[in-house]
PDB file of N, CA and C in Angstrom:
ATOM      1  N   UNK A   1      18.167  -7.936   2.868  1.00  0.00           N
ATOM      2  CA  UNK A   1      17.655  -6.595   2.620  1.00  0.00           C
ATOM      3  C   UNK A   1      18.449  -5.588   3.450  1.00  0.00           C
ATOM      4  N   UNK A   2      18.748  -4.299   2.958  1.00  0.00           N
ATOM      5  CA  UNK A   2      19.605  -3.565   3.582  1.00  0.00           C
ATOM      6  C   UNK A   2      18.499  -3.141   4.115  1.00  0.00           C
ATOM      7  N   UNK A   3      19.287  -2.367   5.561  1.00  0.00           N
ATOM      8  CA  UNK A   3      18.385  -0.946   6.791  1.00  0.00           C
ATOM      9  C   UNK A   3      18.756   0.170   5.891  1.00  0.00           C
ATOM     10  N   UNK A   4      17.442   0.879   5.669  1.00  0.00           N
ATOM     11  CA  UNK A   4      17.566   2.115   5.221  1.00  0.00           C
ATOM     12  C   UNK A   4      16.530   2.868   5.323  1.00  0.00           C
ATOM     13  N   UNK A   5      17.004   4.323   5.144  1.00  0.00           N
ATOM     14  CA  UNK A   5      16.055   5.313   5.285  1.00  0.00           C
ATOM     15  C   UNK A   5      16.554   6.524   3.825  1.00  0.00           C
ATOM     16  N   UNK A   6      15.369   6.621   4.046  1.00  0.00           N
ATOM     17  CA  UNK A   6      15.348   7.880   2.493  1.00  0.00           C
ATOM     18  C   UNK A   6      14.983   9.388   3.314  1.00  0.00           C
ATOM     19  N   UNK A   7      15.723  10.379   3.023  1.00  0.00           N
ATOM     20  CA  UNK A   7      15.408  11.650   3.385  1.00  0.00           C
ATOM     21  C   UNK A   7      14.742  12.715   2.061  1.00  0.00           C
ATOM     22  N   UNK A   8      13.201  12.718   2.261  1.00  0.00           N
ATOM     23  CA  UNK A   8      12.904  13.464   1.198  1.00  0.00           C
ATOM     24  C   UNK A   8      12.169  14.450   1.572  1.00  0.00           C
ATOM     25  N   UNK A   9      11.764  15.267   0.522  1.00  0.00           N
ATOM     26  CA  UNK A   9      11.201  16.551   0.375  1.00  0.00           C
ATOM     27  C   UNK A   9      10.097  16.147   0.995  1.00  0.00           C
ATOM     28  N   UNK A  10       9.298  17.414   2.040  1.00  0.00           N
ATOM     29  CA  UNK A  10       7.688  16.996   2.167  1.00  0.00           C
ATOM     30  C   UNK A  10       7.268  17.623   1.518  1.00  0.00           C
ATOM     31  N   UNK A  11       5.996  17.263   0.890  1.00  0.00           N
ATOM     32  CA  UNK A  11       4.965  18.499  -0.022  1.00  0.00           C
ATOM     33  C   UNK A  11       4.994  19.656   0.752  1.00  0.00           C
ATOM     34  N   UNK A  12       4.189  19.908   1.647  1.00  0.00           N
ATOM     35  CA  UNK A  12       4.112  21.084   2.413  1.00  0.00           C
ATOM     36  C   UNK A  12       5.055  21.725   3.254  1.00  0.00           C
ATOM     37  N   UNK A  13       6.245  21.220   3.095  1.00  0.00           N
ATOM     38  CA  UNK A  13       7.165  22.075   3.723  1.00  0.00           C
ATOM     39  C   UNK A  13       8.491  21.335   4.106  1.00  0.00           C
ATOM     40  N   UNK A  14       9.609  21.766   4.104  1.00  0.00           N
ATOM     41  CA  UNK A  14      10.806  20.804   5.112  1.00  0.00           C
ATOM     42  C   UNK A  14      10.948  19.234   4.200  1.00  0.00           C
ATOM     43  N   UNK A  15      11.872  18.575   5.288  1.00  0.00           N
ATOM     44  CA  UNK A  15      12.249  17.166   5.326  1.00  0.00           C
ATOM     45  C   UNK A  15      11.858  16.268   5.608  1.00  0.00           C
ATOM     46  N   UNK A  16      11.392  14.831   5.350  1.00  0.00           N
ATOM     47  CA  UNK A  16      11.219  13.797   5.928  1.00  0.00           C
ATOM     48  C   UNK A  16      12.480  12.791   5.699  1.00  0.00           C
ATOM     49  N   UNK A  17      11.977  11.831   7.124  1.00  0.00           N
ATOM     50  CA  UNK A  17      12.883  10.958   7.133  1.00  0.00           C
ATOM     51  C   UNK A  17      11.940   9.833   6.931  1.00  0.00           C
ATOM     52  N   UNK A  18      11.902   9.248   5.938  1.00  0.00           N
ATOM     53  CA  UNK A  18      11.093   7.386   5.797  1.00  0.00           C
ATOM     54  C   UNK A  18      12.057   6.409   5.693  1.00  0.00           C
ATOM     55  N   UNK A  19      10.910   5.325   5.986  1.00  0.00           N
ATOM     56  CA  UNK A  19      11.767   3.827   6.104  1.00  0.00           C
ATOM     57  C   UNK A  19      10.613   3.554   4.689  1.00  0.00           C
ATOM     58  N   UNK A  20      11.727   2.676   3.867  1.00  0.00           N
ATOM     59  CA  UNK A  20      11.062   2.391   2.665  1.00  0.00           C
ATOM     60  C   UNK A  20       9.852   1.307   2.842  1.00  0.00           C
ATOM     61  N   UNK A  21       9.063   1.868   2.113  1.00  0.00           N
ATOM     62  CA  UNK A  21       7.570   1.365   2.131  1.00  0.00           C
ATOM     63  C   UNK A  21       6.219   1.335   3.495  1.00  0.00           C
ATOM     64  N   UNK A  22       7.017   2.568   4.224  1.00  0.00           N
ATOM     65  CA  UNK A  22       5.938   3.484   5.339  1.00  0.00           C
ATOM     66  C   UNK A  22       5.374   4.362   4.539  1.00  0.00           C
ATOM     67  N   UNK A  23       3.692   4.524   5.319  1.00  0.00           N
ATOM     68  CA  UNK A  23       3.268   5.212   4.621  1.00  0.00           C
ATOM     69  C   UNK A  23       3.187   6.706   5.483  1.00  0.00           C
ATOM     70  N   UNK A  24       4.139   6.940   6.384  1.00  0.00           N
ATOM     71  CA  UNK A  24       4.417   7.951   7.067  1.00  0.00           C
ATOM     72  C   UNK A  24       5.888   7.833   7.379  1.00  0.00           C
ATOM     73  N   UNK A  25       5.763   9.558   7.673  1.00  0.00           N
ATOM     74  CA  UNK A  25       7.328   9.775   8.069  1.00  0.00           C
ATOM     75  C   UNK A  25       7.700   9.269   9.389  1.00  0.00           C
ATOM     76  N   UNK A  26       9.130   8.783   9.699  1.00  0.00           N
ATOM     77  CA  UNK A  26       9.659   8.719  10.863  1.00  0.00           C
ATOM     78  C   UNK A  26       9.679  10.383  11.928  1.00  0.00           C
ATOM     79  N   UNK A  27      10.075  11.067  10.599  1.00  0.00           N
ATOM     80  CA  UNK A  27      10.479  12.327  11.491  1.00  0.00           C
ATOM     81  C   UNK A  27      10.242  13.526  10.391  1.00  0.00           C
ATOM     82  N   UNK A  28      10.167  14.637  11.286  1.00  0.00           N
ATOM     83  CA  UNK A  28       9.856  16.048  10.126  1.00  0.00           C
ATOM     84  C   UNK A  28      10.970  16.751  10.475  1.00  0.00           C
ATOM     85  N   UNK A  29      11.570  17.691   9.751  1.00  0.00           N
ATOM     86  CA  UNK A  29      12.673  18.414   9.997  1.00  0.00           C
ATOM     87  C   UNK A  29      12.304  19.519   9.056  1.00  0.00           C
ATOM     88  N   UNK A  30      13.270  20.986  10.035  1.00  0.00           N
ATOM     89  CA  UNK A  30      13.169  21.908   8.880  1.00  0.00           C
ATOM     90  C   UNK A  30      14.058  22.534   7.424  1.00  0.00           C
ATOM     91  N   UNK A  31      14.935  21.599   7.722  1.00  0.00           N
ATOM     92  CA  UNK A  31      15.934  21.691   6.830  1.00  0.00           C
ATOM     93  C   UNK A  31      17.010  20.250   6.155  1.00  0.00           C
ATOM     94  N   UNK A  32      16.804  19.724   5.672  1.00  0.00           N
ATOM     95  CA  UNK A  32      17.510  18.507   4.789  1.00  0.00           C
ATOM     96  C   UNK A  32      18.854  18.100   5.821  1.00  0.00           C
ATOM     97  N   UNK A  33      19.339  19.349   6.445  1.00  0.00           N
ATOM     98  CA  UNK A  33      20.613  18.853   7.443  1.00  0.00           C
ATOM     99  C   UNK A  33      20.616  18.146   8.587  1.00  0.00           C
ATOM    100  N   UNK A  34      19.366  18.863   9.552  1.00  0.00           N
ATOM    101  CA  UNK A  34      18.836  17.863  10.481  1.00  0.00           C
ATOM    102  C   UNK A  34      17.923  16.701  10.260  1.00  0.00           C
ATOM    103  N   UNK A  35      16.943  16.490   8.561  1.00  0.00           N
ATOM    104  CA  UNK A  35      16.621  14.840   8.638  1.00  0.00           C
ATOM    105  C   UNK A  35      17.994  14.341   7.997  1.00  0.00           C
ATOM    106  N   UNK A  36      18.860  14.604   7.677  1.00  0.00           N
ATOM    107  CA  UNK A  36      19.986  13.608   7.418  1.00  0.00           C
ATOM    108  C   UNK A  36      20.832  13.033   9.101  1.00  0.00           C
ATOM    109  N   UNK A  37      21.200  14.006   9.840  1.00  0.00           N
ATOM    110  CA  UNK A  37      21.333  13.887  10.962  1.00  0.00           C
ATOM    111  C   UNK A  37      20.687  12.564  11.843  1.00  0.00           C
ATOM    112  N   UNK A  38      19.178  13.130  11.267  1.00  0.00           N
ATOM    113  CA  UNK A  38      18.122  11.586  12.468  1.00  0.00           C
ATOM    114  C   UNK A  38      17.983  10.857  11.652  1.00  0.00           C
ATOM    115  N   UNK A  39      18.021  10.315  10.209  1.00  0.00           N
ATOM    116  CA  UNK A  39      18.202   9.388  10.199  1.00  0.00           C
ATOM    117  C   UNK A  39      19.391   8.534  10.196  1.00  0.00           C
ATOM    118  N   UNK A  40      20.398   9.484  10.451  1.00  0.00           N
ATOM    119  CA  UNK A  40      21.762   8.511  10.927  1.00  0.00           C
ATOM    120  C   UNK A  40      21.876   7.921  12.233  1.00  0.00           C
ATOM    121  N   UNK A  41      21.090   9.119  12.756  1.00  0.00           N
ATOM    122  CA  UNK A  41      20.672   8.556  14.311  1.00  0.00           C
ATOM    123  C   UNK A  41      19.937   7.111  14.567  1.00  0.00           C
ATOM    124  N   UNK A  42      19.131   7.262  13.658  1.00  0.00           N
ATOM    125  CA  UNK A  42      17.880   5.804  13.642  1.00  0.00           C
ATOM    126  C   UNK A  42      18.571   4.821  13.371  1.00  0.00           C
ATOM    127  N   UNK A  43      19.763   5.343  11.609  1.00  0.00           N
ATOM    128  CA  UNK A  43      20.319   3.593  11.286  1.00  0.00           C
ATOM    129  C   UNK A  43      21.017   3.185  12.145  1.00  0.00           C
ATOM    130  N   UNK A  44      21.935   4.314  13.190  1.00  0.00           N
ATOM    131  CA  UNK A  44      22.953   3.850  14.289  1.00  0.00           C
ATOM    132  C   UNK A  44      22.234   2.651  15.183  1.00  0.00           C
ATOM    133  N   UNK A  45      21.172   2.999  15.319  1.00  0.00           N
ATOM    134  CA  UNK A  45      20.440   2.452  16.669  1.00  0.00           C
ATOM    135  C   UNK A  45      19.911   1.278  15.981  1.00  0.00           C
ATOM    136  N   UNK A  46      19.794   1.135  15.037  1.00  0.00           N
ATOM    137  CA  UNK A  46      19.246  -0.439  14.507  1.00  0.00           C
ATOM    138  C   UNK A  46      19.750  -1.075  14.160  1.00  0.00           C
ATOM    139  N   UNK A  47      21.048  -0.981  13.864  1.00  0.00           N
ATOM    140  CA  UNK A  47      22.647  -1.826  13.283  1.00  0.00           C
ATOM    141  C   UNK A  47      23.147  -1.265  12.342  1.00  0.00           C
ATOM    142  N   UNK A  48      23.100  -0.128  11.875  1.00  0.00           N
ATOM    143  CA  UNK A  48      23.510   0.043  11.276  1.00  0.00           C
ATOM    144  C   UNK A  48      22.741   0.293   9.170  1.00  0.00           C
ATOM    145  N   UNK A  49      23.211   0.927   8.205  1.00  0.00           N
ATOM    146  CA  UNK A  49      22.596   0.661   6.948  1.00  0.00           C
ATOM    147  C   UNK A  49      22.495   1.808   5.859  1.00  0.00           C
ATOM    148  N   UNK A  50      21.643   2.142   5.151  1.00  0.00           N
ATOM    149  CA  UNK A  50      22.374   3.156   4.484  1.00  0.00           C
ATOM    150  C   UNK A  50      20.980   4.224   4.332  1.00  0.00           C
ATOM    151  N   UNK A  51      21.854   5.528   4.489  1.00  0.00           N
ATOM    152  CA  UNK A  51      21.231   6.630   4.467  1.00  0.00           C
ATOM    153  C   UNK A  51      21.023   7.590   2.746  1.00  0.00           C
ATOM    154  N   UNK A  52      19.823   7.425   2.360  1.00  0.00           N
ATOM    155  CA  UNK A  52      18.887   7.578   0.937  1.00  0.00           C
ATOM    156  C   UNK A  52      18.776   9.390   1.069  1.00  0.00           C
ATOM    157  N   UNK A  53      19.868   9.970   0.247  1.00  0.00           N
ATOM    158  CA  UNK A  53      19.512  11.538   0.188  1.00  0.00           C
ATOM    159  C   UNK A  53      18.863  12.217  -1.119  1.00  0.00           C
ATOM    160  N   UNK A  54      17.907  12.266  -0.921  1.00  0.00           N
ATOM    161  CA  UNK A  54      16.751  12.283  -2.181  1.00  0.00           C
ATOM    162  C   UNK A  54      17.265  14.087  -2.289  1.00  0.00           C
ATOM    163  N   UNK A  55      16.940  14.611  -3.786  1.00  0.00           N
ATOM    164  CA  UNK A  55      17.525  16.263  -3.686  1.00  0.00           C
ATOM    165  C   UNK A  55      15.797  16.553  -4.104  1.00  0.00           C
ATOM    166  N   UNK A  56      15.813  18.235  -4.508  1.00  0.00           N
ATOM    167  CA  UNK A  56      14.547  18.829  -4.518  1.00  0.00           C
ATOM    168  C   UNK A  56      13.775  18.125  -5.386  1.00  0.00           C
ATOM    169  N   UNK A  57      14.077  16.861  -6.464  1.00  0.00           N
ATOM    170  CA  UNK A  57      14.015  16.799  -7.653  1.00  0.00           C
ATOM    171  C   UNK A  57      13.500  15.418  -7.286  1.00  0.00           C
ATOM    172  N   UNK A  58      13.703  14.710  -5.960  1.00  0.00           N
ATOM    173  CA  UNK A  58      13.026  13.441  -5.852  1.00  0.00           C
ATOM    174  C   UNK A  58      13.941  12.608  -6.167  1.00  0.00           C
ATOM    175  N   UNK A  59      14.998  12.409  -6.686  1.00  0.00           N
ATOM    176  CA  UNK A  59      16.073  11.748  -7.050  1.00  0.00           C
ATOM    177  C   UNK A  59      16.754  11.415  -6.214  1.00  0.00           C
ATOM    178  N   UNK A  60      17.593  10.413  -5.990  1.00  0.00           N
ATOM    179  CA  UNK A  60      19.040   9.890  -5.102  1.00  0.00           C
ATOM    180  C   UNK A  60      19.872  11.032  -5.593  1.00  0.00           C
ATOM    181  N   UNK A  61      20.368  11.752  -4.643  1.00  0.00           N
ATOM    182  CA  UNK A  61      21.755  12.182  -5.001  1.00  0.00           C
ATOM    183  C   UNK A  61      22.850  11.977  -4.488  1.00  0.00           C
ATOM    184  N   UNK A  62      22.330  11.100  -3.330  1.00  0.00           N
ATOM    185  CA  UNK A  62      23.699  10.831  -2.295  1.00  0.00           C
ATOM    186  C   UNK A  62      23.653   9.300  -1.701  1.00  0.00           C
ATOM    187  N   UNK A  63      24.132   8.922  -1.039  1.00  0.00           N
ATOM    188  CA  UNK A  63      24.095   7.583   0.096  1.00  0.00           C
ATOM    189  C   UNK A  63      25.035   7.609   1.245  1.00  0.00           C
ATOM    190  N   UNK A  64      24.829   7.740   2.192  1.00  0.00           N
ATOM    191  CA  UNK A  64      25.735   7.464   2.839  1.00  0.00           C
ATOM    192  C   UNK A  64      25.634   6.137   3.953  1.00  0.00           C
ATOM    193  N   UNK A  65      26.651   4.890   4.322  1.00  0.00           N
ATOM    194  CA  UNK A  65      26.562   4.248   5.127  1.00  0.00           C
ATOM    195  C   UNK A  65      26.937   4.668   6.526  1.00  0.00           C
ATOM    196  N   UNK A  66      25.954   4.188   7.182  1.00  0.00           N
ATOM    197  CA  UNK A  66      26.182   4.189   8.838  1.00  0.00           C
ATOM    198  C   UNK A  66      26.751   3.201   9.096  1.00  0.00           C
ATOM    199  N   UNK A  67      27.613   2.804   9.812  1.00  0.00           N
ATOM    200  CA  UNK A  67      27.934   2.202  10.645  1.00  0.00           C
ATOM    201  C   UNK A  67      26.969   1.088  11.567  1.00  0.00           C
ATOM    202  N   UNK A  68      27.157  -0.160  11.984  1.00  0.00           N
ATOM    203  CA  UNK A  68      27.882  -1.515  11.360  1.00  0.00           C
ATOM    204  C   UNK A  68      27.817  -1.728   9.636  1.00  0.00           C
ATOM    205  N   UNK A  69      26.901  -1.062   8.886  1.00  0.00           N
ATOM    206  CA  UNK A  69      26.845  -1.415   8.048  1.00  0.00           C
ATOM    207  C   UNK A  69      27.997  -2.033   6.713  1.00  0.00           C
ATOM    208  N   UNK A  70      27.370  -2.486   5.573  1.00  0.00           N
ATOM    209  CA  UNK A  70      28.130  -2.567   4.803  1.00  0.00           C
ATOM    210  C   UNK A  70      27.932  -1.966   3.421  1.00  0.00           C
ATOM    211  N   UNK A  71      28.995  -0.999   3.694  1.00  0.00           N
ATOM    212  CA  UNK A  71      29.016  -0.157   1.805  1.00  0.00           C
ATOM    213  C   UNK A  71      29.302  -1.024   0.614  1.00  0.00           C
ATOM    214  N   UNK A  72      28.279  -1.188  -0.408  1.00  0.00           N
ATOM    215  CA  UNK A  72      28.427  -1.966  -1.495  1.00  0.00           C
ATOM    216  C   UNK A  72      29.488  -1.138  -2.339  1.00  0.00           C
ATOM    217  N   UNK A  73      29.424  -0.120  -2.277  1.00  0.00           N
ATOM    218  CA  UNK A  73      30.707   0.836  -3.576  1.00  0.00           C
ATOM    219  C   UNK A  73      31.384   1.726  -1.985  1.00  0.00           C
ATOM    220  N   UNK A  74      32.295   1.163  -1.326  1.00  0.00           N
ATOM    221  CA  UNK A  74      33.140   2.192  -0.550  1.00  0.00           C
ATOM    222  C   UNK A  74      34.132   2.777  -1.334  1.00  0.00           C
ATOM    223  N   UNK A  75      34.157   4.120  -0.657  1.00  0.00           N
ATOM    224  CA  UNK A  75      35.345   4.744  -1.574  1.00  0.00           C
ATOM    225  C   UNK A  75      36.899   4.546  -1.578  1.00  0.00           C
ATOM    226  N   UNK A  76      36.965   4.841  -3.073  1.00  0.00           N
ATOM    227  CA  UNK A  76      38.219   4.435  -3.590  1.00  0.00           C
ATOM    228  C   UNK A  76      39.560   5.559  -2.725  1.00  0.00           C
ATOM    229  N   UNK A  77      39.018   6.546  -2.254  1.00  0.00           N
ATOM    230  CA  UNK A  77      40.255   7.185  -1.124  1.00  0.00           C
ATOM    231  C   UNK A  77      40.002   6.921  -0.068  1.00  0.00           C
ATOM    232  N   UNK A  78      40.945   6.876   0.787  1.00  0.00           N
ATOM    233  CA  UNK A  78      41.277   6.371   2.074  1.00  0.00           C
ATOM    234  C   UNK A  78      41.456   8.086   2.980  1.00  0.00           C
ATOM    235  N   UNK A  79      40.561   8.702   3.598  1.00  0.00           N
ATOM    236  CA  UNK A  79      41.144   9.627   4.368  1.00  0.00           C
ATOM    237  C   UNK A  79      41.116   9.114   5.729  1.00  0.00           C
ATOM    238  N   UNK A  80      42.477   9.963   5.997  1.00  0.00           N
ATOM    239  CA  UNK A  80      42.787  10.243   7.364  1.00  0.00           C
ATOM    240  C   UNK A  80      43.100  10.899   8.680  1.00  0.00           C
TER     241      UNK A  80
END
């Protein structure tokens, strides 16, 4: 099972950061930039895994891996 966290909309306001299948948030934020932030912070600190960027719409729109982790689709460019 991968480490992950989903960053979604709260009803009443701002960001959450969850671990899939809590029935509470890890963290509240006021803007989508800082819960993406802590939960990179969280996957860092647990080994690593992938970060779930849900948009206004409740949907995945993004993923990003933290570090140790492992990206199932890494990208096809190489920057440097």
């Amino acid at each position: 099972m991968v480490n992950s966290r989903h960053i979604v909309r709260n009803p009443g306001g701002g960001w959450d950061v969850k671990k899939p299948g809590a029935s509470r948030a890890s963290s509240h934020h006021a803007t989508q930039t800082e819960a993406e932030e802590r939960a990179k912070q969280i996957l860092s600190r647990d080994g690593g895994g992938e970060a779930r960027i849900h948009g206004r719409d409740g949907r995945i729109r993004d993923s990003d891996t933290v570090p140790p982790g492992n990206d199932p689709h890494p990208p096809k460019d190489r920057k440097h």
